[in-house]
Protein backbone atom coordinates (compact mmCIF):
# COMPACT_ATOMS: atom_id res chain seq x y z
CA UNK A 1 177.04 45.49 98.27
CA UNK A 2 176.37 46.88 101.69
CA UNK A 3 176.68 43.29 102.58
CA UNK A 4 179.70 42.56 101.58
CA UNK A 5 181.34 46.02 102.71
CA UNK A 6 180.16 45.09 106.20
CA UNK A 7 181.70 41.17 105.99
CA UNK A 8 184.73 42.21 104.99
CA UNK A 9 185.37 44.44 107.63
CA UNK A 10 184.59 41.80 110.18
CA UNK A 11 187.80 39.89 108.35
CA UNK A 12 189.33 43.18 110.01
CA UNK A 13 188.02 43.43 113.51
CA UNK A 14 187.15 39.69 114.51
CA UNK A 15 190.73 38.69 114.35
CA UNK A 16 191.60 42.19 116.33
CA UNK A 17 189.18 41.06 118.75
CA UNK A 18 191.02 37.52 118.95
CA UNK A 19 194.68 38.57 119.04
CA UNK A 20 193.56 40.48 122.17
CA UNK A 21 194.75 44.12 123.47
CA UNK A 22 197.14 45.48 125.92
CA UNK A 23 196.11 46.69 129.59
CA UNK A 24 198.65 49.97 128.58
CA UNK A 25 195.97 51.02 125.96
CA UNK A 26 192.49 49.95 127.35
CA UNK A 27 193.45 50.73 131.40
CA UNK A 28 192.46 46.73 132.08
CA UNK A 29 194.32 45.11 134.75
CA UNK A 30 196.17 42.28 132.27
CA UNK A 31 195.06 43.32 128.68
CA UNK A 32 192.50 41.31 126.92
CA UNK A 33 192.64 38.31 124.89
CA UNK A 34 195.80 36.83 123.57
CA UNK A 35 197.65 40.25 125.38
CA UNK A 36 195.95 39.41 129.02
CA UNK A 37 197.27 35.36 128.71
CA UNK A 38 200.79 37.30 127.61
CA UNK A 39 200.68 39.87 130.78
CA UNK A 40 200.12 36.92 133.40
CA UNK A 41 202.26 34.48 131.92
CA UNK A 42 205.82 36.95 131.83
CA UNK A 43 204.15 38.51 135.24
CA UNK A 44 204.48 34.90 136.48
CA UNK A 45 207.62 34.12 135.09
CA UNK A 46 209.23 37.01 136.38
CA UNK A 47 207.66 36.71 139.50
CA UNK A 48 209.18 33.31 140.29
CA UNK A 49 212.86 34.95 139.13
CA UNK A 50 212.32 37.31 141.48
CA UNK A 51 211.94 35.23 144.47
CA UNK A 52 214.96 33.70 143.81
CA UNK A 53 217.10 36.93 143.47
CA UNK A 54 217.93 35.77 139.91
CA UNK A 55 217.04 39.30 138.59
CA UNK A 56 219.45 39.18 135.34
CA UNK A 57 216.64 36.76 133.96
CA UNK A 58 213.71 38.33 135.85
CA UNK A 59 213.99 41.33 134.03
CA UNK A 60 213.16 40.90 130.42
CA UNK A 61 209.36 39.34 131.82
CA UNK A 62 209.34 42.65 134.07
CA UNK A 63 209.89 44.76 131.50
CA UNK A 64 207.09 43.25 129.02
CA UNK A 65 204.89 43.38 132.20
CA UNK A 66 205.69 46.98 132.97
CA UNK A 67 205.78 48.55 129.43
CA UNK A 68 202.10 46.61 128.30
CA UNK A 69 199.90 45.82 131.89
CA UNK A 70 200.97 48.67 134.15
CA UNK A 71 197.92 48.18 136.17
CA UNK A 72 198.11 44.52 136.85
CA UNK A 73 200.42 44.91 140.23
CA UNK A 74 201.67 47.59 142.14
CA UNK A 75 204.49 45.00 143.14
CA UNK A 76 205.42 45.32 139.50
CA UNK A 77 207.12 49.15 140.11
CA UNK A 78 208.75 47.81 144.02
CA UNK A 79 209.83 44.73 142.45
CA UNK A 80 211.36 46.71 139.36
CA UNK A 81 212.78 49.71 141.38
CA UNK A 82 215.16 46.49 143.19
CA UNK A 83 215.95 44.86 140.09
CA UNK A 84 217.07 48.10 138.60
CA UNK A 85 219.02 49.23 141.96
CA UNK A 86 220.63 45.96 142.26
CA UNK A 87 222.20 46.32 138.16
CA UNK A 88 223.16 49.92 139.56
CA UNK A 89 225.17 48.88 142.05
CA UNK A 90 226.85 46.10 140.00
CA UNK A 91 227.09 48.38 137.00
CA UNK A 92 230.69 50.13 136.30
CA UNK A 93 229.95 51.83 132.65
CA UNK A 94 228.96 55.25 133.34
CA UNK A 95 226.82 55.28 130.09
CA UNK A 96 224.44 52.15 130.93
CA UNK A 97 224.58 53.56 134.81
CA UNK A 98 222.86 56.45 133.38
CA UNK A 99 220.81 54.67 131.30
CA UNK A 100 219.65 52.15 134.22
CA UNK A 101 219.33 55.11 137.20
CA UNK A 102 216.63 57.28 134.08
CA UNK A 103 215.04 54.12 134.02
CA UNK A 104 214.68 53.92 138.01
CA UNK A 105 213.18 57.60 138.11
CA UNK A 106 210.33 55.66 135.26
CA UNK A 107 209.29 53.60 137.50
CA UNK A 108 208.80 55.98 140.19
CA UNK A 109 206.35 58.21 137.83
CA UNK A 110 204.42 55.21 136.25
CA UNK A 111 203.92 54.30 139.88
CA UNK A 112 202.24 57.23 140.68
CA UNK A 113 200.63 57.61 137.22
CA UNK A 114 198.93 54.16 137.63
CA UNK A 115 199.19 53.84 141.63
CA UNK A 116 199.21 57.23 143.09
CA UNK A 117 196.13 57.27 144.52
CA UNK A 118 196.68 53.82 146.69
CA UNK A 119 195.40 54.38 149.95
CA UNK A 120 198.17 52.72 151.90
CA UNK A 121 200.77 54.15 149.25
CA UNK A 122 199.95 57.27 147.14
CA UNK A 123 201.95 59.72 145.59
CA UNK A 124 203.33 61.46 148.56
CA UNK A 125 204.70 58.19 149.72
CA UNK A 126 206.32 57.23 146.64
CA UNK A 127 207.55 61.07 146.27
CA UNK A 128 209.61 60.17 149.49
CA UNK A 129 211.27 56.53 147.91
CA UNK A 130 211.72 58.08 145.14
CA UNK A 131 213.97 60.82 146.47
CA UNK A 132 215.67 58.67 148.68
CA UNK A 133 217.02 56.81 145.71
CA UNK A 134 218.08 60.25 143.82
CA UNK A 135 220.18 60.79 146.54
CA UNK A 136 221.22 57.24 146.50
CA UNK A 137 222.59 58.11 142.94
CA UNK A 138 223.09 61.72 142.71
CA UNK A 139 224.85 63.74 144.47
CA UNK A 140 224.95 67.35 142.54
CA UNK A 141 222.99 70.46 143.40
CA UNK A 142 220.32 70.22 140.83
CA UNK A 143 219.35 66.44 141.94
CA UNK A 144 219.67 67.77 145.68
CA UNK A 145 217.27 70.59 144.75
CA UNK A 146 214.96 67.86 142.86
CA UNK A 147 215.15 65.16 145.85
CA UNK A 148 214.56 68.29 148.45
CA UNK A 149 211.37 69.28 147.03
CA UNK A 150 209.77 65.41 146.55
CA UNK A 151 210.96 64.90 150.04
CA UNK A 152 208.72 68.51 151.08
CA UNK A 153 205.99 66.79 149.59
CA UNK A 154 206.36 63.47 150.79
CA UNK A 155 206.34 65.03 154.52
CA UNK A 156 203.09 67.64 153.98
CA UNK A 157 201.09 64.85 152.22
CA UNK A 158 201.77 62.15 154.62
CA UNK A 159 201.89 64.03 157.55
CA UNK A 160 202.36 62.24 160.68
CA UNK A 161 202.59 59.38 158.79
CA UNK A 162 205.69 60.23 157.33
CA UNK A 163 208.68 57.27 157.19
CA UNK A 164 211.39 58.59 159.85
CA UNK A 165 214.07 57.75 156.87
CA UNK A 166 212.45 60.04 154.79
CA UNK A 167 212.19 62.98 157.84
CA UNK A 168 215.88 61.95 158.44
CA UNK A 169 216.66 62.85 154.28
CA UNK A 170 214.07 65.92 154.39
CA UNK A 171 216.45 67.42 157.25
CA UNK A 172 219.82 66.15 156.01
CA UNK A 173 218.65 67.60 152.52
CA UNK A 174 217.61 71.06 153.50
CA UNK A 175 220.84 71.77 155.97
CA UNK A 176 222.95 70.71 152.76
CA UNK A 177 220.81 73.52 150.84
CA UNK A 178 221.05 76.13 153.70
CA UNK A 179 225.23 75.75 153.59
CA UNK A 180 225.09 75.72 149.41
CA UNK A 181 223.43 79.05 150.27
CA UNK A 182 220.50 78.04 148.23
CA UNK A 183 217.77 78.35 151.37
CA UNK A 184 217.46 80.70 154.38
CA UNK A 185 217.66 79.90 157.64
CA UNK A 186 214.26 80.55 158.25
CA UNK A 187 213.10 77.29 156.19
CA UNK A 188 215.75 75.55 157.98
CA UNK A 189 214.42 76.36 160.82
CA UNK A 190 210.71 75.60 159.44
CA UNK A 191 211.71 71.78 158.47
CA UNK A 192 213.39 71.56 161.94
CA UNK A 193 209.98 72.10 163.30
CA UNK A 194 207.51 70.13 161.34
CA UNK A 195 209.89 67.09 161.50
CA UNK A 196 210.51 66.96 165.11
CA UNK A 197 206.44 67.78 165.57
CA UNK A 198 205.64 64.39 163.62
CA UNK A 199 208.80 62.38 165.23
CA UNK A 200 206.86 63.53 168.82
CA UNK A 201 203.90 62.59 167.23
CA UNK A 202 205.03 59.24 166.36
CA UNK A 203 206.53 58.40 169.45
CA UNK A 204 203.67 59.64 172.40
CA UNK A 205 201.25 57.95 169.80
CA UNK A 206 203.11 54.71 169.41
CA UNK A 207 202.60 55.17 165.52
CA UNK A 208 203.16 51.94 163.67
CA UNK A 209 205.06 53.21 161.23
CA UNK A 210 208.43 52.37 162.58
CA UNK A 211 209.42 51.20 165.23
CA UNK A 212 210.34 53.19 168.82
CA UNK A 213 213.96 52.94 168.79
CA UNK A 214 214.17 53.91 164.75
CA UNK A 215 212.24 57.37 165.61
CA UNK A 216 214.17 58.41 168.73
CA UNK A 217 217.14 57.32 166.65
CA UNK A 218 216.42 59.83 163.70
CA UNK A 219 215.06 62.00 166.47
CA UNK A 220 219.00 62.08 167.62
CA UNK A 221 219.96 62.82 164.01
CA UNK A 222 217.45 65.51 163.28
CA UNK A 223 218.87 67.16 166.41
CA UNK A 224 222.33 67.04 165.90
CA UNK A 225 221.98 68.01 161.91
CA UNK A 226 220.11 71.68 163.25
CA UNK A 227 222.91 72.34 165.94
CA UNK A 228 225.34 71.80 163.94
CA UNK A 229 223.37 73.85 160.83
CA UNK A 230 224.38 77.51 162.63
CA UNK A 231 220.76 77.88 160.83
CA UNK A 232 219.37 77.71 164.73
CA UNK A 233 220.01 81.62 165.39
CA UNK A 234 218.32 83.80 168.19
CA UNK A 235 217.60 86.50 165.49
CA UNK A 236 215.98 83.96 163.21
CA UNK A 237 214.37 82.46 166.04
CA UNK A 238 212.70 85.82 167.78
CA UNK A 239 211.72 86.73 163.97
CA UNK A 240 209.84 83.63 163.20
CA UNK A 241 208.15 83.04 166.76
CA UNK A 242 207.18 85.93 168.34
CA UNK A 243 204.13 87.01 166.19
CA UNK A 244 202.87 83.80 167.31
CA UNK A 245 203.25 83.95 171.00
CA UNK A 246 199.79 85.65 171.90
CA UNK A 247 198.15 82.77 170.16
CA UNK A 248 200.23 79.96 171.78
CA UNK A 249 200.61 81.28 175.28
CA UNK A 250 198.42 78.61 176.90
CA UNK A 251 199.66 75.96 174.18
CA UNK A 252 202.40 73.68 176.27
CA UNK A 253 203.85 72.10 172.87
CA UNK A 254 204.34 75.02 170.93
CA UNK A 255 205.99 76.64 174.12
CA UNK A 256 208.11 73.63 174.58
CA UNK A 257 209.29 73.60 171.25
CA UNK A 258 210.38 77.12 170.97
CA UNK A 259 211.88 77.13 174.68
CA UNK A 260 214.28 73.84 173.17
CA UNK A 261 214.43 75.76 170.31
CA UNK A 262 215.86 79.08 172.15
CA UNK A 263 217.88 76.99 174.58
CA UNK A 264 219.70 75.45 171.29
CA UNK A 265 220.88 79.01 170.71
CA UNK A 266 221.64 80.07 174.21
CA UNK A 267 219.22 83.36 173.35
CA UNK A 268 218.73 85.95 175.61
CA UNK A 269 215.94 88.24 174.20
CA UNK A 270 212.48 88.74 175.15
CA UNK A 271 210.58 86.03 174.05
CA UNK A 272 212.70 84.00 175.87
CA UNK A 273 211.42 85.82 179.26
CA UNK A 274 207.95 85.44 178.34
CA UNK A 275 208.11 81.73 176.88
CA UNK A 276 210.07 80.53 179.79
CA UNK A 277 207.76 82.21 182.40
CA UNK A 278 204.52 80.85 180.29
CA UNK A 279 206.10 77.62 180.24
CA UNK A 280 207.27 77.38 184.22
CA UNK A 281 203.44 78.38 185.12
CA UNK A 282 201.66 75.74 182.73
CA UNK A 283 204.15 72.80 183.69
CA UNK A 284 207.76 74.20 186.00
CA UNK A 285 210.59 72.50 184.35
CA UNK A 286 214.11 73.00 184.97
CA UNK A 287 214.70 74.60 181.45
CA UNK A 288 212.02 77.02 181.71
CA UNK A 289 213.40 77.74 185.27
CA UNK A 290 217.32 77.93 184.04
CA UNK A 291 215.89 80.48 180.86
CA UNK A 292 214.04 82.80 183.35
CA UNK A 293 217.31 83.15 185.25
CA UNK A 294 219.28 83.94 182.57
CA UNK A 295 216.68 86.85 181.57
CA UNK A 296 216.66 88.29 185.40
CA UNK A 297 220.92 88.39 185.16
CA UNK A 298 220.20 90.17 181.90
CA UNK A 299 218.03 92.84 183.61
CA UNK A 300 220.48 92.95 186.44
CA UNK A 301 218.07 91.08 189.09
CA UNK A 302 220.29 88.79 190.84
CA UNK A 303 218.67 87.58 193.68
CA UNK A 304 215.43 86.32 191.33
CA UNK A 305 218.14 85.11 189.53
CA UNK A 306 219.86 82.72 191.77
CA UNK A 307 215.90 82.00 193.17
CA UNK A 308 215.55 80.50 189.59
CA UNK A 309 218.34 78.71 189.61
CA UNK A 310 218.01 77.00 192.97
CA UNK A 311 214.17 75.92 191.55
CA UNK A 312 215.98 74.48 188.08
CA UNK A 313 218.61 72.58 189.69
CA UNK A 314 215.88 71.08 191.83
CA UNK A 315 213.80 69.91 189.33
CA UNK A 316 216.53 69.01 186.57
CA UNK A 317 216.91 65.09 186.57
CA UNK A 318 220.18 64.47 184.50
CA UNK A 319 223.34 64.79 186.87
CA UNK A 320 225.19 66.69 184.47
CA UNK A 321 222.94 69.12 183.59
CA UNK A 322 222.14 69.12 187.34
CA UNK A 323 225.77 70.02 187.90
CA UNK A 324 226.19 72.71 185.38
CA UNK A 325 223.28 74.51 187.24
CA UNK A 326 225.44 74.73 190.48
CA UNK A 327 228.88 75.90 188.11
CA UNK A 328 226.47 78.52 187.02
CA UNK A 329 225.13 79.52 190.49
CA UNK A 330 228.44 79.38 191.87
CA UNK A 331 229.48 82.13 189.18
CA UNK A 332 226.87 84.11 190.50
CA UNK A 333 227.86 83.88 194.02
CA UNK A 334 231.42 84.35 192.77
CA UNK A 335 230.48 87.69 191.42
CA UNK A 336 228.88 88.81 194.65
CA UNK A 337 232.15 88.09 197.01
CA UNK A 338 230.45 85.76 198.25
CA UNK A 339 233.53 82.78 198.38
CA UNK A 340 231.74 80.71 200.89
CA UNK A 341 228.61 79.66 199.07
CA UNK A 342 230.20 80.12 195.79
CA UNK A 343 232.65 77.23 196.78
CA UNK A 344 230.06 75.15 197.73
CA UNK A 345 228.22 75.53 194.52
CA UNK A 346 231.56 74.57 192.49
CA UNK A 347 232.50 71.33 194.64
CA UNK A 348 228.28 70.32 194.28
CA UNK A 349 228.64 70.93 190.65
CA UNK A 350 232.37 68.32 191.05
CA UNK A 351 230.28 65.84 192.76
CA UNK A 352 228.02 65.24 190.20
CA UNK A 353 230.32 66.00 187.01
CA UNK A 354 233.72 64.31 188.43
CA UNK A 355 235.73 65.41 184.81
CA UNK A 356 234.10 68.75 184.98
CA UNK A 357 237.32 71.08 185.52
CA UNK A 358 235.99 74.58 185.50
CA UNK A 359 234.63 74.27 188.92
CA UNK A 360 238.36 73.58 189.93
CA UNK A 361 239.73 76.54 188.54
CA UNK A 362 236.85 79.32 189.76
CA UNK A 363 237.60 77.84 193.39
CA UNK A 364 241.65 78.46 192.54
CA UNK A 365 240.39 81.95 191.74
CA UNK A 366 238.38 82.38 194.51
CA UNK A 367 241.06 81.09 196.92
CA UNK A 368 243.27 83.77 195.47
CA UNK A 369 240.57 86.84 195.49
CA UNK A 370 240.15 85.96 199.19
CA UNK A 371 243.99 85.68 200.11
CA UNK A 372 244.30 89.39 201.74
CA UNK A 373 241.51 88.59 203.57
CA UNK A 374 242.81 85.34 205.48
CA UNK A 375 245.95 85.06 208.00
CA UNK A 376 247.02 88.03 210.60
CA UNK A 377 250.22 88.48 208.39
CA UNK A 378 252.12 88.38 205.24
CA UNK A 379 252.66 85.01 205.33
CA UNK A 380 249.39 83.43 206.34
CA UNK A 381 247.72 85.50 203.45
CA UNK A 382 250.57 84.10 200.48
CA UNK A 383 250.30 80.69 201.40
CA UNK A 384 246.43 80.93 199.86
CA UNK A 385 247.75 80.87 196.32
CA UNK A 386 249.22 77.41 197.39
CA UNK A 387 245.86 76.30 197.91
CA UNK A 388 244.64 78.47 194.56
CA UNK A 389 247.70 76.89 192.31
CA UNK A 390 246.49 73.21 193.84
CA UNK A 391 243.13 73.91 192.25
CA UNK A 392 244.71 74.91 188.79
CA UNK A 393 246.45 71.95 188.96
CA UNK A 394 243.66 69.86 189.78
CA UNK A 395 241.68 71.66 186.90
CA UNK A 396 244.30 70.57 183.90
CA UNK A 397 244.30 67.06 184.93
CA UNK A 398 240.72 66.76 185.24
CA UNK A 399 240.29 67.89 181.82
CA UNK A 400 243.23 68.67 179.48
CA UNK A 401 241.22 71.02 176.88
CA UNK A 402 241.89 73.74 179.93
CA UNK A 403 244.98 73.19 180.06
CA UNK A 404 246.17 76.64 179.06
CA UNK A 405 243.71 78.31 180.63
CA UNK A 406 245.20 76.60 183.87
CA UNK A 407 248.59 77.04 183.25
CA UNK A 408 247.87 80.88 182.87
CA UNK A 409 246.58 81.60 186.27
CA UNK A 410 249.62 79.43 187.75
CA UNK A 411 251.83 81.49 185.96
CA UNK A 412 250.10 84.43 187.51
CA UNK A 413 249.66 83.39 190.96
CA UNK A 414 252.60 81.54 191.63
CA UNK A 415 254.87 84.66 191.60
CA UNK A 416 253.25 85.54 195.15
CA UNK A 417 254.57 82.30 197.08
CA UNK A 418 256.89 83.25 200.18
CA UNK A 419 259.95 83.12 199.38
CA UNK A 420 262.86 80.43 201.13
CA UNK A 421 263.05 82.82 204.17
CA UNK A 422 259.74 83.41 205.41
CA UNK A 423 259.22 79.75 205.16
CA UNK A 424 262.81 78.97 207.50
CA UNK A 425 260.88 81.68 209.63
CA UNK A 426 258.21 79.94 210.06
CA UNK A 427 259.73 76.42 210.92
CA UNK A 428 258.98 75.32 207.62
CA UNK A 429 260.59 73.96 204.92
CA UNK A 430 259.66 72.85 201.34
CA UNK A 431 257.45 70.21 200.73
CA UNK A 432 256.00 70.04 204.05
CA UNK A 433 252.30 69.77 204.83
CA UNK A 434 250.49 72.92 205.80
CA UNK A 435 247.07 73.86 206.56
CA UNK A 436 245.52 76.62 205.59
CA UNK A 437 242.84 78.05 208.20
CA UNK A 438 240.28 80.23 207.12
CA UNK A 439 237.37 80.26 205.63
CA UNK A 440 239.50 77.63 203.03
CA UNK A 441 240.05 74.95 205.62
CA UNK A 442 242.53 73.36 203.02
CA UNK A 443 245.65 70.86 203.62
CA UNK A 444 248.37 71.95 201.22
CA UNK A 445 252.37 71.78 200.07
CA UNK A 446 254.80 74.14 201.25
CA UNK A 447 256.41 75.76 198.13
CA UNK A 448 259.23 78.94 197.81
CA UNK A 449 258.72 81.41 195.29
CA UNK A 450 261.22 80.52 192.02
C-alpha cells in the first residue's frame, strides 16, 4: 500500500518538476524548466522589438517577462518604463492614460523590489527616475508632494553622486512647495544648500556623472529658481547660520556659501560682519570686501568704509560688478560733499558699464548741489543746472527704465536757467556753446528759462 501511495504521488510531482516553475515564485533568474525556456524565449523576442522601436509588438513578450522572471534583467524595468512612456505620450483616452502611467509607477517599485540594491543603480537612484516621470505626468499637489519626497531621497542616498536633472527637479520641486505654502523657507533654503554643495562637488572633482557644461548649466537654474523663491531672506538666513559660525569660522566653503548666500539677500546684520571679515582674512575677495563695507556704513564708519571698497573694486574681476563698486563709492563721496572724487567714481563706474545710467544722473545732481558754489555771480552759478539737466538727459537715453526718474529732476532744475536777459547780457544767445569753469570743466548749450 505504502507503495503505491508513494507512486502515485510521483504521477503528481514528476510532471510538476517537468512543466518547470516561474523565476516570480522560486527568485531564479529565468524560472526553471519549461517556465525558464518560456522567460528567455519572450525576453528575446521582445528584446529584438525593442531595438527596432517597434514597441506596440514588444510589449506583450515584456510583459510575460516582467510579470513571471523579474530577476532575469534589470534592462527589463528601463526597457519597460520607455515602452510604457512612449504609449503615454501617444495615448489620448484619459482612462487607459491612467491605466498605462499606474503601470509606469509598477515598474519603478518592482525595480527596486528586485534591483534596489544594484551597486551602480539602487533604490535611491531609481527614487530619482521615478519622480522625474511623476512630474512628467502629474502635475497636482499630492503627486508634487509624492515626487518631492523620492527626489529628497534620491539626493541624501546618492549624495554627490546625484544626476544634476534630478538636483535641477529636487529644487524646482521644493520652490513650487514653498509658494503652495506647503514648506518653510527654512527647507528651501536647506535644499538650496545641499544641491549647490554636490553641483561644486561635481564640478572641482570632475565627477563623471554628467558632463561640465550640464552641471554649471543646472548650477544656473538652481540659482535663479532660489532668487527668484523670496525663500532667500536675511531673517531666515541669520536664523539658520549663525549657531554654526563658531564651528565654521576657519572653514572657507561653508563661509563662502553663506557670504553668496547673504549677498543674494543684500543682508546687513551681524553675521554678515563676521562672515565677511572671516572670509577676507582666510582668502580677500571682492565680495567679502564689498560685505564688510556695507557693515562699517551701517555702524556709521565711513572712512573704513570707502577703505573696503577701494580693496573690492580692486580685486573684483567682472567689469560690471567692477563698475557698480565705483557707483557705490561715488555715493559715498557724494554724501560727504565731496563732488570732485565723487564724479570721478561715477564716470569710472560709465567706463566700464557704458548703459549704466545712474552714474549720469548722481553727477546731474552733483552739478546742481555744487551750483552756488561755482561762478562770481548769478549767472555763472545758474548756468550749472545746464550742465546738471545735460546729465539727466544723458541718463534717460542711456537707459529708458529711468526715464521718470530723469525727467523729474529736469523738471526741477530747469526752472533755475537765466532767463532771455541775462543771457543778451552776457553776449549770449540761445543755443550757443558755453563752458562752464569750475570744478565742472564742462562744454554745454545755452538755454532761457521757459
Amino acid at each position: 500500500m505504502k507503495l503505491i501511495t508513494l507512486l502515485s504521488l510521483s504521477l503528481f510531482i514528476i510532471p510538476g518538476l517537468m512543466m518547470g516553475q516561474k523565476g516570480v515564485d522560486n527568485g531564479s533568474k529565468y524560472g526553471k524548466g519549461e517556465d525558464s525556456i518560456r522567460c528567455r524565449t519572450n525576453l528575446s523576442l521582445y528584446s529584438e522589438y525593442y531595438r527596432q522601436k517597434n514597441y506596440n509588438d514588444a510589449f506583450p513578450y515584456w510583459e510575460i517577462v516582467f510579470n513571471e522572471c523579474p530577476l532575469a534583467s534589470s534592462n527589463i524595468y528601463s526597457h519597460g518604463a520607455n515602452i510604457i512612456k512612449n504609449f503615454l505620450d501617444t495615448e489620448t483616452d484619459i482612462v487607459k492614460k491612467e491605466a498605462f502611467y499606474v503601470y509606469l509607477m509598477k515598474v519603478y517599485d518592482n525595480r527596486i523590489k528586485y534591483f534596489g540594491n544594484s551597486n551602480k543603480y539602487p533604490t535611491a537612484y531609481i527614487y530619482g527616475i521615478k519622480a522625474v516621470d511623476i512630474l512628467r505626468y502629474k502635475k497636482d499637489l499630492t503627486n508634487l508632494k509624492l515626487a518631492n519626497d523620492l527626489l529628497s531621497k534620491a539626493v541624501e542616498g546618492r549624495g554627490n553622486k546625484t544626476q544634476a536633472a534630478v538636483i535641477n527637479l529636487y529644487m524646482s520641486s521644493t520652490v513650487a512647495l514653498f509658494k503652495a505654502n506647503e514648506i518653510s523657507d527654512e527647507k528651501v533654503v536647506g535644499v538650496y544648500t545641499k544641491a549647490t554643495d554636490i553641483l561644486d562637488y561635481q564640478l572641482t572633482s570632475k565627477s563623471d556623472e554628467d558632463d561640465e557644461s550640464t552641471i554649471t548649466e543646472v548650477k544656473a537654474d538652481v540659482e535663479k529658481m532660489f532668487a527668484a523663491s523670496g525663500a532667500a531672506n536675511c531673517e531666515v538666513i541669520q536664523k539658520i547660520f549663525s549657531s554654526q559660525f563658531a564651528a565654521n569660522k576657519t572653514n572657507t566653503e561653508w563661509l563662502k556659501r553663506v557670504s553668496s548666500l547673504l549677498d543674494k539677500g543684500n543682508c546687513e546684520n551681524d553675521l554678515v560682519y563676521s562672515v565677511s571679515v572671516s572670509l577676507f582674512e582666510l582668502e580677500p575677495s571682492a565680495t567679502a570686501a564689498k560685505q564688510i563695507a556695507i557693515m562699517c556704513l551701517k555702524n556709521k564708519e565711513t572712512d573704513k568704509a570707502m577703505d573696503y571698497y577701494k580693496k573690492a573694486i580692486e580685486l573684483e574681476t567682472s567689469a560690471e560688478n567692477k563698475g557698480t563698486l565705483y557707483y557705490q563709492l561715488g555715493l559715498i563721496y557724494m554724501s560727504q560733499d565731496s563732488y570732485g572724487p565723487a564724479r570721478s567714481q561715477f564716470q569710472k563706474a560709465i567706463e566700464l558699464r557704458p548703459g549704466f545710467g545712474l552714474p549720469y544722473l548722481q553727477i546731474g545732481r552733483v552739478y546742481a548741489a555744487s551750483a552756488n558754489r561755482c561762478g562770481s555771480n548769478a549767472f555763472e552759478q545758474k548756468v550749472a543746472f545746464w550742465a546738471a539737466i545735460d546729465k539727466f538727459v544723458k541718463a534717460k537715453t542711456v537707459d529708458p527704465t529711468i526715464a521718470d526718474e530723469a525727467n523729474e529732476q529736469i523738471n526741477i532744475y530747469s526752472v533755475y536757467y537765466p532767463n532771455k536777459e541775462e543771457i543778451f547780457f552776457q553776449g549770449l544767445k540761445e543755443g550757443d556753446s558755453y563752458t562752464i569753469g569750475c570744478w565742472m570743466n564742462e562744454t554745454t548749450t545755452v538755454r532761457a528759462k521757459r
